[in-house]
N, C-alpha and C. Protein backbone atom coordinates (compact mmCIF):
# COMPACT_ATOMS: atom_id res chain seq x y z
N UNK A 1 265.85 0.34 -165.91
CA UNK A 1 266.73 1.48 -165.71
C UNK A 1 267.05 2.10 -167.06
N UNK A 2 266.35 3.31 -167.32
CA UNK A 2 267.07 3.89 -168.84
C UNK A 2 268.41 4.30 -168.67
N UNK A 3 268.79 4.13 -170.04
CA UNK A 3 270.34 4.38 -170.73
C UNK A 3 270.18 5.91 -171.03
N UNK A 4 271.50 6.55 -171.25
CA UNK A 4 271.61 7.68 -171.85
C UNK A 4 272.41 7.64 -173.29
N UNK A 5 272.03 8.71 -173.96
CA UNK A 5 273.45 8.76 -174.80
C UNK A 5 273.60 10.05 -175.27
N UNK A 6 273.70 10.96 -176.38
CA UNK A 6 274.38 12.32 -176.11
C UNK A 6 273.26 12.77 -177.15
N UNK A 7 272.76 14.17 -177.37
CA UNK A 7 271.89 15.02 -178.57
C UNK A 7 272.62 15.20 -179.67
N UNK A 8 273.89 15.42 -179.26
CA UNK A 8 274.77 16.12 -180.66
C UNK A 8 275.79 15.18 -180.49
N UNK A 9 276.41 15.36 -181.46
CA UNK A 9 278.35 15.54 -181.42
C UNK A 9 278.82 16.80 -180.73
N UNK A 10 280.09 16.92 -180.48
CA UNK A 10 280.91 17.73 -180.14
C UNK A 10 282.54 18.00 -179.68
N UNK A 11 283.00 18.66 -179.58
CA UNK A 11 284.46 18.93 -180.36
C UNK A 11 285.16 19.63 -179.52
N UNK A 12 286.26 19.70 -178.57
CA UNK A 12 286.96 20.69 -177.67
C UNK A 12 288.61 20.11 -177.67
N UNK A 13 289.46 21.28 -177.79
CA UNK A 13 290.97 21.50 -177.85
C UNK A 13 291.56 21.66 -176.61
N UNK A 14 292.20 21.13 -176.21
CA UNK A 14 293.28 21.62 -174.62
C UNK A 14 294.44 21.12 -175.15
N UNK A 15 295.50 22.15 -174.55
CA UNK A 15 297.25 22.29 -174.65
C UNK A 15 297.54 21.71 -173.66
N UNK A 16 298.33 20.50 -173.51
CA UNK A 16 298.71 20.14 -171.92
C UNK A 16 300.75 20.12 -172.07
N UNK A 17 301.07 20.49 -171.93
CA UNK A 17 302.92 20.53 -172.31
C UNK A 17 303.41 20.46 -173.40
N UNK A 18 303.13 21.21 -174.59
CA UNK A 18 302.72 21.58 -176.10
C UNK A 18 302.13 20.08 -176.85
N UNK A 19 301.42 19.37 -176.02
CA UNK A 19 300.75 18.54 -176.92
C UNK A 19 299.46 18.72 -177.01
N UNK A 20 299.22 18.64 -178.38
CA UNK A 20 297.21 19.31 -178.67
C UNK A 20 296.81 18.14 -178.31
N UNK A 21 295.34 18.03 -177.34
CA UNK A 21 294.37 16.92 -177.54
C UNK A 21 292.88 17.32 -177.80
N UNK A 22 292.30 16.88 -178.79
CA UNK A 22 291.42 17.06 -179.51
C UNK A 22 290.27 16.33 -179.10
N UNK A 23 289.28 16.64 -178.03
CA UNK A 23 288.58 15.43 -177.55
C UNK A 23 287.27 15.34 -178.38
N UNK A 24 286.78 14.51 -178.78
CA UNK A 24 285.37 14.44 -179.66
C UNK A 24 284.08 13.20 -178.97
N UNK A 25 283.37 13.84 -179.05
CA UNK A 25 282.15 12.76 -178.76
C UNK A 25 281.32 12.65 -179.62
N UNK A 26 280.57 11.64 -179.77
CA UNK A 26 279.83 11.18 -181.10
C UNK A 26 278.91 10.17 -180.84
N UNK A 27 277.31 10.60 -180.93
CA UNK A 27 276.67 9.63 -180.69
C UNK A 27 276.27 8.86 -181.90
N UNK A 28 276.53 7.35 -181.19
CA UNK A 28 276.69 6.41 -182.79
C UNK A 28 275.21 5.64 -182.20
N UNK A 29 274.94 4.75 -183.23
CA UNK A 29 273.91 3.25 -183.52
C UNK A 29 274.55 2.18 -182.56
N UNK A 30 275.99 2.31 -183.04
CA UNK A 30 276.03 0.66 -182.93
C UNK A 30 277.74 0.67 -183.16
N UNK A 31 278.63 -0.72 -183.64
CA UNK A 31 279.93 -0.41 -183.53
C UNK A 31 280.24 -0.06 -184.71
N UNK A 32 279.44 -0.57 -186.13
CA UNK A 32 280.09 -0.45 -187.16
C UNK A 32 279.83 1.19 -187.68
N UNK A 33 278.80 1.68 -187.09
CA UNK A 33 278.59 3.38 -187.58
C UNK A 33 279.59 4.07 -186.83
N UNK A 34 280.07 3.43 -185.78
CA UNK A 34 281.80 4.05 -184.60
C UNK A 34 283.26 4.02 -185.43
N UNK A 35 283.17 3.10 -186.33
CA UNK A 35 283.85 2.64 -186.59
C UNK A 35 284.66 3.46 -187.92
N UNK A 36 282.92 4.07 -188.81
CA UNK A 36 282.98 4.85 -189.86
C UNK A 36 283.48 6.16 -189.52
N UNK A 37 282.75 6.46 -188.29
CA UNK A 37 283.41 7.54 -187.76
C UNK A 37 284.70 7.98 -187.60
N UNK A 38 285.55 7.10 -186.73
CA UNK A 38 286.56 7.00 -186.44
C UNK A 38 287.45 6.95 -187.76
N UNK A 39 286.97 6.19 -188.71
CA UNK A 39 288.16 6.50 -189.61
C UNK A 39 287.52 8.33 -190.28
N UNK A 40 286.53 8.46 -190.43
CA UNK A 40 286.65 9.99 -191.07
C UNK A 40 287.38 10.57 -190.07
N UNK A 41 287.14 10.58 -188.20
CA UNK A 41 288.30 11.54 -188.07
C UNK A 41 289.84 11.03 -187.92
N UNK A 42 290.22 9.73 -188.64
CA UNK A 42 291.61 9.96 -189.02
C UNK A 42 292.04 10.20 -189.96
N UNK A 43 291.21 10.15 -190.85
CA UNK A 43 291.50 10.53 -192.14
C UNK A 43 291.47 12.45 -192.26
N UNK A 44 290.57 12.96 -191.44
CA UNK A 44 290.44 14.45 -191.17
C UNK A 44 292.05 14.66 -190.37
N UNK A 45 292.93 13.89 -189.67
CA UNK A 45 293.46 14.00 -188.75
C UNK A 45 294.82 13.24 -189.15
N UNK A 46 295.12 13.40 -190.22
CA UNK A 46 296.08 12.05 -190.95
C UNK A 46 297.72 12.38 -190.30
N UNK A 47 298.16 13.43 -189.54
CA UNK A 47 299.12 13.89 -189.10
C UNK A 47 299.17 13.97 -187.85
N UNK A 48 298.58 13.47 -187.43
CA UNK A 48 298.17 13.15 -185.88
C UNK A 48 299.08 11.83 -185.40
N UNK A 49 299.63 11.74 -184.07
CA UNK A 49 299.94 11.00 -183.55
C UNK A 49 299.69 9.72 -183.43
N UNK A 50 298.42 9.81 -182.45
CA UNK A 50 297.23 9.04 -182.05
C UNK A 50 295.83 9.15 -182.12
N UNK A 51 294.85 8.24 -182.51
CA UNK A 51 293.42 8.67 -182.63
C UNK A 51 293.11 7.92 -181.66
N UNK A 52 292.65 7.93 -180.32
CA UNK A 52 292.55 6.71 -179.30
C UNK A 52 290.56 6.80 -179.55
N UNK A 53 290.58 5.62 -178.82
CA UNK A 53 288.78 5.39 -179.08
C UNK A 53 288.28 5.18 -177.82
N UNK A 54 286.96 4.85 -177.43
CA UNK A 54 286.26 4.44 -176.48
C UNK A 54 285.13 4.38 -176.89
N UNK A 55 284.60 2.91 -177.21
CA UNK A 55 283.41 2.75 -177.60
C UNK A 55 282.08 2.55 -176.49
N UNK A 56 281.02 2.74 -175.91
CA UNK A 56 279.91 2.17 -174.90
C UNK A 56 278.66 2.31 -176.67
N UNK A 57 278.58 0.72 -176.51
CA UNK A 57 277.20 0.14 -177.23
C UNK A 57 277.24 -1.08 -177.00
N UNK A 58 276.36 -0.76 -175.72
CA UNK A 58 276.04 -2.60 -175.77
C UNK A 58 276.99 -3.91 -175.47
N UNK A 59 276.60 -4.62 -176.13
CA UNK A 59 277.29 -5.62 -176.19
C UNK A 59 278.47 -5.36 -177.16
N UNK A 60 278.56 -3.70 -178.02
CA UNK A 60 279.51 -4.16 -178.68
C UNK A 60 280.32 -3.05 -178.62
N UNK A 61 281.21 -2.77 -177.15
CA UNK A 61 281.72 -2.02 -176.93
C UNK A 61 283.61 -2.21 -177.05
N UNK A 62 284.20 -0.64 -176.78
CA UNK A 62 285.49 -1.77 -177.03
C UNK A 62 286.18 -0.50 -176.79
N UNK A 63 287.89 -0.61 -176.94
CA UNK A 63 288.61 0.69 -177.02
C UNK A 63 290.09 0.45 -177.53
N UNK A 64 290.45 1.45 -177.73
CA UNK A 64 292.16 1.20 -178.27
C UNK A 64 293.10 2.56 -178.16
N UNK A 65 294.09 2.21 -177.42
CA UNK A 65 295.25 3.37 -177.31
C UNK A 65 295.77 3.96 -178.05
N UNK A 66 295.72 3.04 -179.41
CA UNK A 66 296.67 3.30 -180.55
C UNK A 66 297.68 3.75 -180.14
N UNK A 67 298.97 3.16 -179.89
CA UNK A 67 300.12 3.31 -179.55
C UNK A 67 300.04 4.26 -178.33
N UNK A 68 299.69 4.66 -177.55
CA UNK A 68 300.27 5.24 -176.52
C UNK A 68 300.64 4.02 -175.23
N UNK A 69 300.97 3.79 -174.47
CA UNK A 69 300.85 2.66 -173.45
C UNK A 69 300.09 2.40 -173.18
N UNK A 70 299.86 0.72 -172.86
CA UNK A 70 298.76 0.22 -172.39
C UNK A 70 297.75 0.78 -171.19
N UNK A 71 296.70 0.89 -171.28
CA UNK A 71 296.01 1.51 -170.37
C UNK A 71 295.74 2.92 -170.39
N UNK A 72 296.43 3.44 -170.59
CA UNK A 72 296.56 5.09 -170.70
C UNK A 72 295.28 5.64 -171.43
N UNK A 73 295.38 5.21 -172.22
CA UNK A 73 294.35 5.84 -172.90
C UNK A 73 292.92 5.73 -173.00
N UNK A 74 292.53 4.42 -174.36
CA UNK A 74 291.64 3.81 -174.01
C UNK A 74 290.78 4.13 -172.69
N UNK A 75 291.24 2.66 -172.10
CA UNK A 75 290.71 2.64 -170.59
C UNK A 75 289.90 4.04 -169.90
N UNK A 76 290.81 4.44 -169.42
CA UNK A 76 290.06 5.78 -168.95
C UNK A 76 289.19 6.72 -170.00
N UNK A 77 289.35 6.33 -170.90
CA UNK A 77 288.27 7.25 -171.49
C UNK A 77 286.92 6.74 -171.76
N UNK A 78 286.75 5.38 -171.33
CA UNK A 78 285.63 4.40 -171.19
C UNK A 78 285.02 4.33 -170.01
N UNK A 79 286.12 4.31 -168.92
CA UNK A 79 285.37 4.97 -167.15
C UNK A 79 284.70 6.08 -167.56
N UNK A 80 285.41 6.87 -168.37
CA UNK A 80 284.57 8.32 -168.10
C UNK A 80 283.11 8.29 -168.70
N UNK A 81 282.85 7.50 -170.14
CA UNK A 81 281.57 7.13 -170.16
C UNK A 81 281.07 6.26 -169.44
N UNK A 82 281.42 5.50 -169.05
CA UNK A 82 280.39 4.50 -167.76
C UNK A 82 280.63 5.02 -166.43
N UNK A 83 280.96 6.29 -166.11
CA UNK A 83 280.57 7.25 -165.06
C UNK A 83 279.87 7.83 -165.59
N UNK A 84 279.48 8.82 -167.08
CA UNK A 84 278.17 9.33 -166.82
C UNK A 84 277.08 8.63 -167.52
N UNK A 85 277.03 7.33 -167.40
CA UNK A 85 276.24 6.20 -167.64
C UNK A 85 275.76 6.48 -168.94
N UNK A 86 276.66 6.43 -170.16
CA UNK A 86 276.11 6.81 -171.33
C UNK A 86 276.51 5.65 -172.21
N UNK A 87 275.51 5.34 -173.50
CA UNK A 87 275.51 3.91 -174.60
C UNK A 87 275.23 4.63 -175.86
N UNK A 88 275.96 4.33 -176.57
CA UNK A 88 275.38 4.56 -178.09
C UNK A 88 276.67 5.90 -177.87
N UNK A 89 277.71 5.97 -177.64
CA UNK A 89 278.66 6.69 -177.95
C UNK A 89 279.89 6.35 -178.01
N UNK A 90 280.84 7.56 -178.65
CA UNK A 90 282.02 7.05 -179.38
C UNK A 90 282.90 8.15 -178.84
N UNK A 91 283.63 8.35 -178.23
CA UNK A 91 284.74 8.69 -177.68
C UNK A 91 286.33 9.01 -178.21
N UNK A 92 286.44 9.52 -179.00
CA UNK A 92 287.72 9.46 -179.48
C UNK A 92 289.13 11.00 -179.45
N UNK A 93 289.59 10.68 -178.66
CA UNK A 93 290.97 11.83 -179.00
C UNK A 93 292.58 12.06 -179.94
N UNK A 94 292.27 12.85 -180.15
CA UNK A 94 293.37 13.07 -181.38
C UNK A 94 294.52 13.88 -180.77
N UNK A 95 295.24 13.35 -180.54
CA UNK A 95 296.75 13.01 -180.01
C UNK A 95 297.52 14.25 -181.31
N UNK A 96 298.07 15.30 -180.81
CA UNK A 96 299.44 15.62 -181.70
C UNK A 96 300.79 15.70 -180.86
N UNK A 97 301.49 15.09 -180.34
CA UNK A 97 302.71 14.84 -179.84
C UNK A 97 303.60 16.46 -179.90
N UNK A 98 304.18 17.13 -178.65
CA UNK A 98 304.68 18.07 -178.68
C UNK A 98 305.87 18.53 -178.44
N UNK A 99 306.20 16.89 -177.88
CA UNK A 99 307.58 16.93 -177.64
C UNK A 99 308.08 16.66 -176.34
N UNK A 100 307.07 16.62 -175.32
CA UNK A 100 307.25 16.47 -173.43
C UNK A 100 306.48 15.27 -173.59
N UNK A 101 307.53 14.44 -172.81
CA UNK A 101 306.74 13.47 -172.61
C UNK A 101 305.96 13.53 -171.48
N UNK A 102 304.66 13.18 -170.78
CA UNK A 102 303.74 12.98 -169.91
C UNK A 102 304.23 12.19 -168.97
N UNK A 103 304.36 10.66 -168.99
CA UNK A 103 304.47 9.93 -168.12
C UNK A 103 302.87 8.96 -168.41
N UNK A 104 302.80 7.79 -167.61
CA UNK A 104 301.68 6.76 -167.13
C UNK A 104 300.92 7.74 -167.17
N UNK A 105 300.83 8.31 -165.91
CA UNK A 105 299.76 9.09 -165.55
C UNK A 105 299.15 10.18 -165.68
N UNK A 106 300.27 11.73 -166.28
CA UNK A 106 300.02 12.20 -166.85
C UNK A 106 299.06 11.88 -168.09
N UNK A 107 299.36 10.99 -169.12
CA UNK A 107 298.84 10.38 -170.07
C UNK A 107 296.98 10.31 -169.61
N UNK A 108 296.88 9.77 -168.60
CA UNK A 108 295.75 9.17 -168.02
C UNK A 108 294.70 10.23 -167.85
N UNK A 109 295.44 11.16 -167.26
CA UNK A 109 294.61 12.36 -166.79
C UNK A 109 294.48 13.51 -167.88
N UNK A 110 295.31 13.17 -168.75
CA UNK A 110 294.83 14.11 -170.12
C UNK A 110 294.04 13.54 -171.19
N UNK A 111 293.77 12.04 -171.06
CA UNK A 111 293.03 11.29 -172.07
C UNK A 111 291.34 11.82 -171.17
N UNK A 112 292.15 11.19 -169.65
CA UNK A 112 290.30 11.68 -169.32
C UNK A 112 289.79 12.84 -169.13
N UNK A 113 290.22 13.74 -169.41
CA UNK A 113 290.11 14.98 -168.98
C UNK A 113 289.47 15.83 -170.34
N UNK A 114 290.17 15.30 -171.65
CA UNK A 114 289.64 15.86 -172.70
C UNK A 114 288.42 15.37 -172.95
N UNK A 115 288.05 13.91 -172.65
CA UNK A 115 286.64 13.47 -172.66
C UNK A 115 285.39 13.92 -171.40
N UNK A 116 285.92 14.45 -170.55
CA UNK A 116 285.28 14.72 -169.56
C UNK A 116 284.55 16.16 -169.94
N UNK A 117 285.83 17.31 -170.31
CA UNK A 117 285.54 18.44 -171.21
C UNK A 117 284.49 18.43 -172.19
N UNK A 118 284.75 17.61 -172.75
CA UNK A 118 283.82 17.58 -174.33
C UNK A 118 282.20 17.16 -174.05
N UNK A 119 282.55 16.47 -172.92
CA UNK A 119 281.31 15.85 -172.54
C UNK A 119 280.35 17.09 -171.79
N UNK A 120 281.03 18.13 -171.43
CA UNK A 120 279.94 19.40 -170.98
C UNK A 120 279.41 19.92 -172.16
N UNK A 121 280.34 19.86 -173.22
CA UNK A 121 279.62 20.91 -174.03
C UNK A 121 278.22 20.07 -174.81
N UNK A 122 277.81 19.09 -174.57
CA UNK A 122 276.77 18.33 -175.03
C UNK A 122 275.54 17.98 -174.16
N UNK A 123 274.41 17.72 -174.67
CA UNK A 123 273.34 17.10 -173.44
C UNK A 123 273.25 15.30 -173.65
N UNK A 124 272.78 15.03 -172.18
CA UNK A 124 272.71 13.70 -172.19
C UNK A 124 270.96 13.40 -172.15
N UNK A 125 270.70 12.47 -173.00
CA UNK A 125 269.23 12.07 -173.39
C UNK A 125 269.27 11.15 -173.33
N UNK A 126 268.32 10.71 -172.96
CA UNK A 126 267.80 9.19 -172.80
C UNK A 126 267.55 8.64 -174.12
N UNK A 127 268.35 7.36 -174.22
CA UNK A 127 268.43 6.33 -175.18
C UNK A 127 267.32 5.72 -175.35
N UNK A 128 266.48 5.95 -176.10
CA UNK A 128 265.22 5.40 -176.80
C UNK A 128 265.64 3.88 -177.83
N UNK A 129 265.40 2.52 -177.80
CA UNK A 129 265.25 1.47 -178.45
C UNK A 129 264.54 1.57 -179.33
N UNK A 130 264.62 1.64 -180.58
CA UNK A 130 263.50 1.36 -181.81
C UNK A 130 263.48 -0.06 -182.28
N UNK A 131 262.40 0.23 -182.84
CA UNK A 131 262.03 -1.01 -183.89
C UNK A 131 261.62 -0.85 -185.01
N UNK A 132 261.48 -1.41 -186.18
CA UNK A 132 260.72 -1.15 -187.42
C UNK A 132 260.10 -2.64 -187.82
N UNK A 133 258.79 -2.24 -188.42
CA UNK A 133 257.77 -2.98 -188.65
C UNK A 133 257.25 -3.43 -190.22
N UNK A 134 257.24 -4.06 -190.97
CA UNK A 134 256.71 -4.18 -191.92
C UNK A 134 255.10 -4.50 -191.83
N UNK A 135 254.76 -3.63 -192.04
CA UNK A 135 252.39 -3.66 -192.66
C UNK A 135 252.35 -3.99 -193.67
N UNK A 136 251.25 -4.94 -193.96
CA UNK A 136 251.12 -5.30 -195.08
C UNK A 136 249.41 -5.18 -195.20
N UNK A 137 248.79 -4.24 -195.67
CA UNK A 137 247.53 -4.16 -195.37
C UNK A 137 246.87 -3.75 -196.83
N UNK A 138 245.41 -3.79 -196.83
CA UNK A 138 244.49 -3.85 -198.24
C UNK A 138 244.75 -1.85 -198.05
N UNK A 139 244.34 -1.58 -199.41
CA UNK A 139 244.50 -0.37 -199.58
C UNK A 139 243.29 0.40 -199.12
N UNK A 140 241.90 -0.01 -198.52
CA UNK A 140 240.65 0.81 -198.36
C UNK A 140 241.71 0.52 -196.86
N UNK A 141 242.45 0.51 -196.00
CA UNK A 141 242.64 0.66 -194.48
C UNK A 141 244.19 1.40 -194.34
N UNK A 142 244.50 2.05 -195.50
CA UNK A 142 245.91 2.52 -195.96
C UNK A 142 245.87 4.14 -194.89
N UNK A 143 244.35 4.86 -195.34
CA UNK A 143 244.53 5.97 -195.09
C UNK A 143 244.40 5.94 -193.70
N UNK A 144 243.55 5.50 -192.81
CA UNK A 144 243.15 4.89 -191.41
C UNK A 144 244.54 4.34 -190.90
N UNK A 145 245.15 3.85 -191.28
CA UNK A 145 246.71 3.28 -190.42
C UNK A 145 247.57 4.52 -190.52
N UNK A 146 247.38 5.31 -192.08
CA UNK A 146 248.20 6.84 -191.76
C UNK A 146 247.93 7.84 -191.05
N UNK A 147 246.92 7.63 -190.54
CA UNK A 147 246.36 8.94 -189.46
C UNK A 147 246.19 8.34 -187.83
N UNK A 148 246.11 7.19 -188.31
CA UNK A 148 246.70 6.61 -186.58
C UNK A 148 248.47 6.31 -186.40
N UNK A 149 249.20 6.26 -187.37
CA UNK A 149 250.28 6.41 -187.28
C UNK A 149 251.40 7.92 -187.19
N UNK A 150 250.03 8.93 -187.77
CA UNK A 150 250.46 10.34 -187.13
C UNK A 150 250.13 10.57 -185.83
N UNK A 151 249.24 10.09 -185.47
CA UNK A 151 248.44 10.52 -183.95
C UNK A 151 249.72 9.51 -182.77
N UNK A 152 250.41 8.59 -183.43
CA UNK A 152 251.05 7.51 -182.02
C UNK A 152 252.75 8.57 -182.54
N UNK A 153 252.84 9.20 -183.10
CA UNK A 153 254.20 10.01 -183.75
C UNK A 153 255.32 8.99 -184.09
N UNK A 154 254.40 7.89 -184.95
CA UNK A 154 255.56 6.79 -185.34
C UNK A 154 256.09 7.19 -186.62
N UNK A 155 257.54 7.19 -187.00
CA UNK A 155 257.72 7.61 -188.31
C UNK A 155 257.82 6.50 -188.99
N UNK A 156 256.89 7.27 -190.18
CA UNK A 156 256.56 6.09 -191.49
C UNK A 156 258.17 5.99 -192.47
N UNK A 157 258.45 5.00 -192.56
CA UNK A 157 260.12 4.77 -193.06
C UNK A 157 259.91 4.52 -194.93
N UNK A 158 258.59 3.79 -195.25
CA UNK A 158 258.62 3.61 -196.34
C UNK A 158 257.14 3.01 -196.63
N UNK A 159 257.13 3.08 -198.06
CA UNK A 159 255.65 2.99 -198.57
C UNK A 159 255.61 2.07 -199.95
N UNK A 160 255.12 0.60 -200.36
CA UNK A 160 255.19 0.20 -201.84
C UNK A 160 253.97 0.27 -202.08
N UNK A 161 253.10 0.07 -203.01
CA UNK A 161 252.08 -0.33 -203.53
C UNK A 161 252.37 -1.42 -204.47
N UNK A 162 251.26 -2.68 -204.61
CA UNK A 162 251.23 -3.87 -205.60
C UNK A 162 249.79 -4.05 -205.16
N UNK A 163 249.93 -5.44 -205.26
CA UNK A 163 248.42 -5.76 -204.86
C UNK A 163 247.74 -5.79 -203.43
N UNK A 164 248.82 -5.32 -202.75
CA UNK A 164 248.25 -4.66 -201.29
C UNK A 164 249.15 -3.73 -200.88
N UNK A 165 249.27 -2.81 -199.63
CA UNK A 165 250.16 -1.67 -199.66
C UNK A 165 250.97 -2.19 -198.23
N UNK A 166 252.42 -1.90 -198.69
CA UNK A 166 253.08 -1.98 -197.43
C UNK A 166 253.93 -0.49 -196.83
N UNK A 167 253.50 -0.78 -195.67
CA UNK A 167 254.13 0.16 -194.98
C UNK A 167 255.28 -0.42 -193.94
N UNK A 168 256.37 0.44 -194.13
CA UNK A 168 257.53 0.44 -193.19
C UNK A 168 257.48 1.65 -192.10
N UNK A 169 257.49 0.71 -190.75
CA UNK A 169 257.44 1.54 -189.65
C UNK A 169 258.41 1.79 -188.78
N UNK A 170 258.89 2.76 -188.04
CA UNK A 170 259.60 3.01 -187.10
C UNK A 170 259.04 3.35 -185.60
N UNK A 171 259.08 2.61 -184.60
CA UNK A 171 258.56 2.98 -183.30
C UNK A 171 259.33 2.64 -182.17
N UNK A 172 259.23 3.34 -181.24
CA UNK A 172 259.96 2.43 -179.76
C UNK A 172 259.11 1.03 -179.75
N UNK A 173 260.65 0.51 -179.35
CA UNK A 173 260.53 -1.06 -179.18
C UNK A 173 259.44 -1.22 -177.96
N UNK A 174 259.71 -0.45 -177.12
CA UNK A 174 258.41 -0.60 -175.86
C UNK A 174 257.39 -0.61 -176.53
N UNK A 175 257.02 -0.34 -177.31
CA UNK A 175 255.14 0.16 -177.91
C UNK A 175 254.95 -1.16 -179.12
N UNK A 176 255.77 -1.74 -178.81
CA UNK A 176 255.64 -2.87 -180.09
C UNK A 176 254.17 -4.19 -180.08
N UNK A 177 254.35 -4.33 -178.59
CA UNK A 177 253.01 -5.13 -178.43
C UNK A 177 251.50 -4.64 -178.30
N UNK A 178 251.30 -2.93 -178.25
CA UNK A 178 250.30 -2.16 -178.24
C UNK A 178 249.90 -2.02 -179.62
N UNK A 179 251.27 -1.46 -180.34
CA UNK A 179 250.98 -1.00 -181.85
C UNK A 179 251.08 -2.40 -182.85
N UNK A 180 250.80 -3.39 -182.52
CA UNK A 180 250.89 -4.73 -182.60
C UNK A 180 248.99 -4.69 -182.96
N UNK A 181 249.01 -4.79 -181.59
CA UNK A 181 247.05 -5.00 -181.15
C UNK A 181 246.29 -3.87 -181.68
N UNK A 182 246.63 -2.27 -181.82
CA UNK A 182 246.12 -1.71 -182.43
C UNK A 182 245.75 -1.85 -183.94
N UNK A 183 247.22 -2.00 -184.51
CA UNK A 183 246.92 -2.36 -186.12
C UNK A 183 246.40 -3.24 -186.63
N UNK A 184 246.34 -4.67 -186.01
CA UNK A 184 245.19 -5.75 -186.06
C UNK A 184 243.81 -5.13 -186.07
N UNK A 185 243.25 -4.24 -185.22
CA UNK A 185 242.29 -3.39 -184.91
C UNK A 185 241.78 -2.80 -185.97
N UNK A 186 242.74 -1.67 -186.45
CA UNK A 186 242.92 -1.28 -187.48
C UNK A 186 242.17 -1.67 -188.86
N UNK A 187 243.19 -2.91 -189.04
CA UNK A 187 243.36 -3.75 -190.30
C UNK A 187 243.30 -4.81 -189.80
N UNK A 188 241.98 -5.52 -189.74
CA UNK A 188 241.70 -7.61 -188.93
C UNK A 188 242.65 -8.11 -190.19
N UNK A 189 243.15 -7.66 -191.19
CA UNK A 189 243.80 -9.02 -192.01
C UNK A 189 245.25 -8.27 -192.31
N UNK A 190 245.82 -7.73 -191.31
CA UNK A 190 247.45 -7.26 -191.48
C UNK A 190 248.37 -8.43 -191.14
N UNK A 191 249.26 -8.42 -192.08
CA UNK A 191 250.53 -9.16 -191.92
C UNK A 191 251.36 -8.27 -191.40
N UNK A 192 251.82 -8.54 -190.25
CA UNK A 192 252.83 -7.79 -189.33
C UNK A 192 254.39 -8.33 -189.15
N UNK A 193 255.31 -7.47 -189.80
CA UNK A 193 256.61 -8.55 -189.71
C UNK A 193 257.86 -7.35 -188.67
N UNK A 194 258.30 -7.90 -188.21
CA UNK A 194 259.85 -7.29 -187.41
C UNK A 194 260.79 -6.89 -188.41
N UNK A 195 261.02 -5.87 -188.55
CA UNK A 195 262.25 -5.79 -189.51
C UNK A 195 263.70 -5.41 -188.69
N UNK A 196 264.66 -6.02 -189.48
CA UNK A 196 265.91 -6.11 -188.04
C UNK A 196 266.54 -4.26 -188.92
């Protein structure tokens, strides 16, 4: 079953009883690139109330109200990504307090509502898995692995030369056991390594 996750970032304002909420979406890696995020927009946002989060990655998902009541926030803004079945995103609203208080539920329906918003103005794409590869191949099979590595549209990540040439690869993780058997093909004496 493929995953989704978003093309862009993106950014939308709603007034709900003079309190601004600032809803943002952000497609991240993983938790610790969510994480970087999140503090640039509090640090962009240093007069702000609340920065609430909602992380979907994986195994390393998560969320936080930052002071508003339990549940309120967070929470629902994490249904709203695992209703439109999306991973590798970051969720966060920026709270400026206006003076009316909301209530439970009020609260609820303006946390999800700004993420729900924000979430039109973006497209949802299918989450592609990569991998990267370390080659380690003689230099007469250097140019032959670069023109079969333009033809499979794997991007080449990096290049050394010493006494043999290595190449750093980037490909979907699906194609790993093909582009495995090809480059053996290729190059009969490649050292092939996983790079995390």
């Amino acid at each position: 079953m493929p995953t989704y996750t978003l093309a862009g970032a993106a950014e939308t304002e709603t007034e709900i009883r003079k309190s601004r909420f600032i809803g943002i979406v952000v497609p991240v890696d993983d938790r610790a690139a969510a994480m970087r995020e999140l503090e640039r927009v509090r640090e962009a946002h240093r007069g702000a109330t609340h920065v609430c989060w909602a992380l979907m990655a994986g195994g390393q998902s998560g969320m936080s109200d930052d002071g508003e009541p339990s549940g309120t926030a967070g929470r629902p803004m994490l249904e709203v990504l695992r209703h439109h079945e999306l991973d590798g995103v970051l969720a966060m609203v920026v709270r400026y307090y206006g003076g009316v208080k909301l209530g439970a539920g009020g609260l609820v329906r303006a946390y999800t509502d700004a993420i729900a918003s924000v979430l039109k103005l973006t497209d949802r794409i299918e989450r592609i898995a990569y991998a990267a590869l370390d080659v380690e191949i003689g230099y007469a099979e250097e140019s032959t692995l670069r023109r079969w590595l333009q033809q499979q549209n794997y991007t080449l990540l990096d290049s050394s030369h010493g006494a043999s040439v290595h190449l750093q690869i980037r490909l979907p993780a699906a194609d790993l056991a093909q582009a495995e058997e090809a480059i053996r093909r290729l190059a009969s004496y490649a050292s092939i390594k996983l790079i995390n």
